[in-house]
C-alpha atoms as a PDB file:
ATOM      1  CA  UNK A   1      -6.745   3.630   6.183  1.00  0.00           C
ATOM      2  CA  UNK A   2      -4.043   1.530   4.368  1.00  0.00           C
ATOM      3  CA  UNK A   3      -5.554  -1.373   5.270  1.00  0.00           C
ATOM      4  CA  UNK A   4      -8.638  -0.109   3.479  1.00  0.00           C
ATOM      5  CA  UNK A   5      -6.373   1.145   0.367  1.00  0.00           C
ATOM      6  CA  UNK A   6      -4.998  -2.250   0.531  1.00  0.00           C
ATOM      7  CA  UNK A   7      -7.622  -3.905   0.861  1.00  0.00           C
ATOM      8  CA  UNK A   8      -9.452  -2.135  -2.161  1.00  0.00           C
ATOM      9  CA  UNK A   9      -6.535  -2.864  -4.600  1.00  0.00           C
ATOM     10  CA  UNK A  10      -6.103  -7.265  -3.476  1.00  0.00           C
ATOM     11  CA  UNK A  11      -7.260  -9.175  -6.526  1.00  0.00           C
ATOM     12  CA  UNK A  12      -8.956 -12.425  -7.042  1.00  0.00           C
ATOM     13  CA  UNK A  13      -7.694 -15.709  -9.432  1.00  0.00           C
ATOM     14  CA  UNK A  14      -8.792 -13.746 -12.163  1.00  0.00           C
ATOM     15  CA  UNK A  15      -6.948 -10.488 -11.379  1.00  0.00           C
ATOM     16  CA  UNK A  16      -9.751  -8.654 -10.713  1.00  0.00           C
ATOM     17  CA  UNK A  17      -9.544  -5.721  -8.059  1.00  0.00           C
ATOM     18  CA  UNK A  18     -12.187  -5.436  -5.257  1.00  0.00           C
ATOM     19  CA  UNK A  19     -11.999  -1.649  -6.076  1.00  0.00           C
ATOM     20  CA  UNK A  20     -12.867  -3.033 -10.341  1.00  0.00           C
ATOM     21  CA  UNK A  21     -15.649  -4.533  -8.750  1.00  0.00           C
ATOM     22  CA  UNK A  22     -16.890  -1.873  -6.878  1.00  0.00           C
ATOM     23  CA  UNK A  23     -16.788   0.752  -9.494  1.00  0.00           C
ATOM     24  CA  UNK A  24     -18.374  -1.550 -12.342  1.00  0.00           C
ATOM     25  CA  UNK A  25     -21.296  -2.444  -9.135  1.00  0.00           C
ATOM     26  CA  UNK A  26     -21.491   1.894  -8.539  1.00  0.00           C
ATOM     27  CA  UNK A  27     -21.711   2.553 -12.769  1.00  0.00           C
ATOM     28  CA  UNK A  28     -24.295  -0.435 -12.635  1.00  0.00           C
ATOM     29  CA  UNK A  29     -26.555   0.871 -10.463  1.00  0.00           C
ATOM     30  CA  UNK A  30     -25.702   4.790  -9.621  1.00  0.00           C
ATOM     31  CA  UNK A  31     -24.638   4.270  -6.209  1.00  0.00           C
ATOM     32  CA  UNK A  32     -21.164   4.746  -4.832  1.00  0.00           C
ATOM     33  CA  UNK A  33     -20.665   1.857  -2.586  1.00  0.00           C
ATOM     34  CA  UNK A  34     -19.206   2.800   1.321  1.00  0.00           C
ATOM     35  CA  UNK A  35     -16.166   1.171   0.660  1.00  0.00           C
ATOM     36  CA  UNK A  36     -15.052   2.823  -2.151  1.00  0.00           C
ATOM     37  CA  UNK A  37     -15.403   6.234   0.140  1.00  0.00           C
ATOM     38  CA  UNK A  38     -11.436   5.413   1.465  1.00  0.00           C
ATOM     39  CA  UNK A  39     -10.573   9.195   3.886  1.00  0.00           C
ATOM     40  CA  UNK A  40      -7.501  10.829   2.575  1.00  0.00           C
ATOM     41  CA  UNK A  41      -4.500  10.802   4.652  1.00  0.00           C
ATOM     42  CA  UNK A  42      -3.380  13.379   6.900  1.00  0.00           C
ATOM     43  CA  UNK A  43      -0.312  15.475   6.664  1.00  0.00           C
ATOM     44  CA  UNK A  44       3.130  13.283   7.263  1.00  0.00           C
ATOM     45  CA  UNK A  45       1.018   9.832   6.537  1.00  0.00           C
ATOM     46  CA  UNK A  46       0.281  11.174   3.140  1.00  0.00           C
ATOM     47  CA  UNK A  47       4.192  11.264   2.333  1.00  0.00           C
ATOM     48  CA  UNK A  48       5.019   8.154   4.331  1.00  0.00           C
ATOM     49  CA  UNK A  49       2.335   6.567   1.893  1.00  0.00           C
ATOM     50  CA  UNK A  50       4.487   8.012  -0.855  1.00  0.00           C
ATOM     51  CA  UNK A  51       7.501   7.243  -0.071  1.00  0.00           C
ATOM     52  CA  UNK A  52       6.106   3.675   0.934  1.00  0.00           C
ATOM     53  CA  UNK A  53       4.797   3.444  -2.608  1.00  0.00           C
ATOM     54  CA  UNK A  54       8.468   4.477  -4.031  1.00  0.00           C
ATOM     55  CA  UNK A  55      10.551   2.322  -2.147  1.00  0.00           C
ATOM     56  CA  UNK A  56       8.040  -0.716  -2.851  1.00  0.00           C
ATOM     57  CA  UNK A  57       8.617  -0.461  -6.111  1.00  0.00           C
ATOM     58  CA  UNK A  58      12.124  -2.524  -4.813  1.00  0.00           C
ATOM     59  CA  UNK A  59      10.039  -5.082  -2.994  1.00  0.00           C
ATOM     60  CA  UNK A  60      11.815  -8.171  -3.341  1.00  0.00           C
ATOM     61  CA  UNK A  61       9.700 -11.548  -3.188  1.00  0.00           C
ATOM     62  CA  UNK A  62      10.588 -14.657  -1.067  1.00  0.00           C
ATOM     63  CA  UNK A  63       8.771 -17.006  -3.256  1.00  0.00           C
ATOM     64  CA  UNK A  64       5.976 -16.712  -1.848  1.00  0.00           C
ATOM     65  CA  UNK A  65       4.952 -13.635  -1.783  1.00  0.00           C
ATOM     66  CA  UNK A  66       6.337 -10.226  -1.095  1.00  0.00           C
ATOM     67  CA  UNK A  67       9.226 -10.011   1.181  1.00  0.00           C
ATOM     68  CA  UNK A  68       9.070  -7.552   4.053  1.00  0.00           C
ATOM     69  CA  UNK A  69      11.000  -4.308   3.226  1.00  0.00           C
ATOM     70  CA  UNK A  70      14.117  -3.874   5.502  1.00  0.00           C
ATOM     71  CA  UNK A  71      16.539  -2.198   6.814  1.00  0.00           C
ATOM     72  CA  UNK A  72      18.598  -2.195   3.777  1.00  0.00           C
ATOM     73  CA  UNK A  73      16.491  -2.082   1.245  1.00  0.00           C
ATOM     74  CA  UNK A  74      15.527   1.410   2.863  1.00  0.00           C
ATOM     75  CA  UNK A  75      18.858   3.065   2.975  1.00  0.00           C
ATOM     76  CA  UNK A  76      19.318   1.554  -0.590  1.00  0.00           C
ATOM     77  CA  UNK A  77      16.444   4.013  -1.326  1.00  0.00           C
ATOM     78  CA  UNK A  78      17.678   6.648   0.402  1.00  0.00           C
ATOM     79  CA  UNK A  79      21.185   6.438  -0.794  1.00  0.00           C
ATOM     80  CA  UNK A  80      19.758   5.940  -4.613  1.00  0.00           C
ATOM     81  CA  UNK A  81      16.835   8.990  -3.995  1.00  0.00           C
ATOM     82  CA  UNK A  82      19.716  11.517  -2.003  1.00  0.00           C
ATOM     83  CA  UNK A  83      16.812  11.591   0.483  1.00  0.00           C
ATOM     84  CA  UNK A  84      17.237  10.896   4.297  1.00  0.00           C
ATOM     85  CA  UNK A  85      13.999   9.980   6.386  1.00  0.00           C
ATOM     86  CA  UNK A  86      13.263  11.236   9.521  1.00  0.00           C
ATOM     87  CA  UNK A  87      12.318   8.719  12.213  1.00  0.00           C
ATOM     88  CA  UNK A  88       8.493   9.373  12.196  1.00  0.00           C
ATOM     89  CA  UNK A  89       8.841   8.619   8.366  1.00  0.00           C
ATOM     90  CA  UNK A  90      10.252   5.726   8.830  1.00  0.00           C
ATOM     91  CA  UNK A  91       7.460   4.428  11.634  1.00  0.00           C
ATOM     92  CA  UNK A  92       4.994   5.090   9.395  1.00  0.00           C
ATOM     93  CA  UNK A  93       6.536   3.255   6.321  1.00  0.00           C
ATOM     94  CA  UNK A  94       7.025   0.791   8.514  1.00  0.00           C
ATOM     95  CA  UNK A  95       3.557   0.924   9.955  1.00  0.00           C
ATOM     96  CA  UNK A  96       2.361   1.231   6.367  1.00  0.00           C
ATOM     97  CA  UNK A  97       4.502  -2.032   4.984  1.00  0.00           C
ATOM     98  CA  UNK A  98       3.073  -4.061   7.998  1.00  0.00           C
ATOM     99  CA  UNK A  99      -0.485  -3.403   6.883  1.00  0.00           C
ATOM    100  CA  UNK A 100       0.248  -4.444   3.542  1.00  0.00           C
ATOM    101  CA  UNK A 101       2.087  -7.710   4.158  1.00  0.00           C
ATOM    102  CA  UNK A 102      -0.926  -8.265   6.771  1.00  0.00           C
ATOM    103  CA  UNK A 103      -3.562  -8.041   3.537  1.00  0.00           C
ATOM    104  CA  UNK A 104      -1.208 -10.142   1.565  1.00  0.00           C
ATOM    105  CA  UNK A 105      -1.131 -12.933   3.652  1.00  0.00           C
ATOM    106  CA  UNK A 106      -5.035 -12.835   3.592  1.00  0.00           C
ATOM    107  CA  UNK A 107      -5.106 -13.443   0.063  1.00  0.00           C
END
């Protein structure tokens, strides 16, 4: 599912999202394409992908590209939000981050 989400979002040269594309293509001609039909996610993934989303606002960058998130940069987060994850939220951040890194590295 976040590879999908992922996926949707990656832009080309000209900064253009897949997803841009695939809503101007559905308004074009009336039909929803399939992969704009991304399933929700279920309980706990739904505020992994949150809390992903939050703590990759930090994401530092190597050079070139997006640096994974780590250890620290997590309890950095969870010092700065007064929030402490349990271990299935951090699997699935972790999960989550891997996924996205993977779809960078396509691009």
């Amino acid at each position: 599912m976040a590879l999908a989400i992922f996926d949707l979002e990656s832009a080309d040269k000209t900064g253009v999202t897949k997803r841009q594309k695939l809503e101007l293509l559905e308004k074009t001609t009336g039909n929803r394409p399939d992969a704009l039909s991304v399933p929700s996610f279920p309980g706990l993934a739904t505020t992994a992908w949150e809390l992903w989303l939050d703590i990759n606002r930090g994401r530092s960058s190597n050079g070139m590209g997006p640096s994974l998130i780590s250890w620290q940069d997590i309890e950095a987060w969870s010092r700065t939000r007064g929030r402490k994850l349990t271990y299935s939220e951090l699997e699935l951040i972790r999960a989550i981050d891997s996924a996205f890194l993977e779809t960078q590295q396509e691009n």
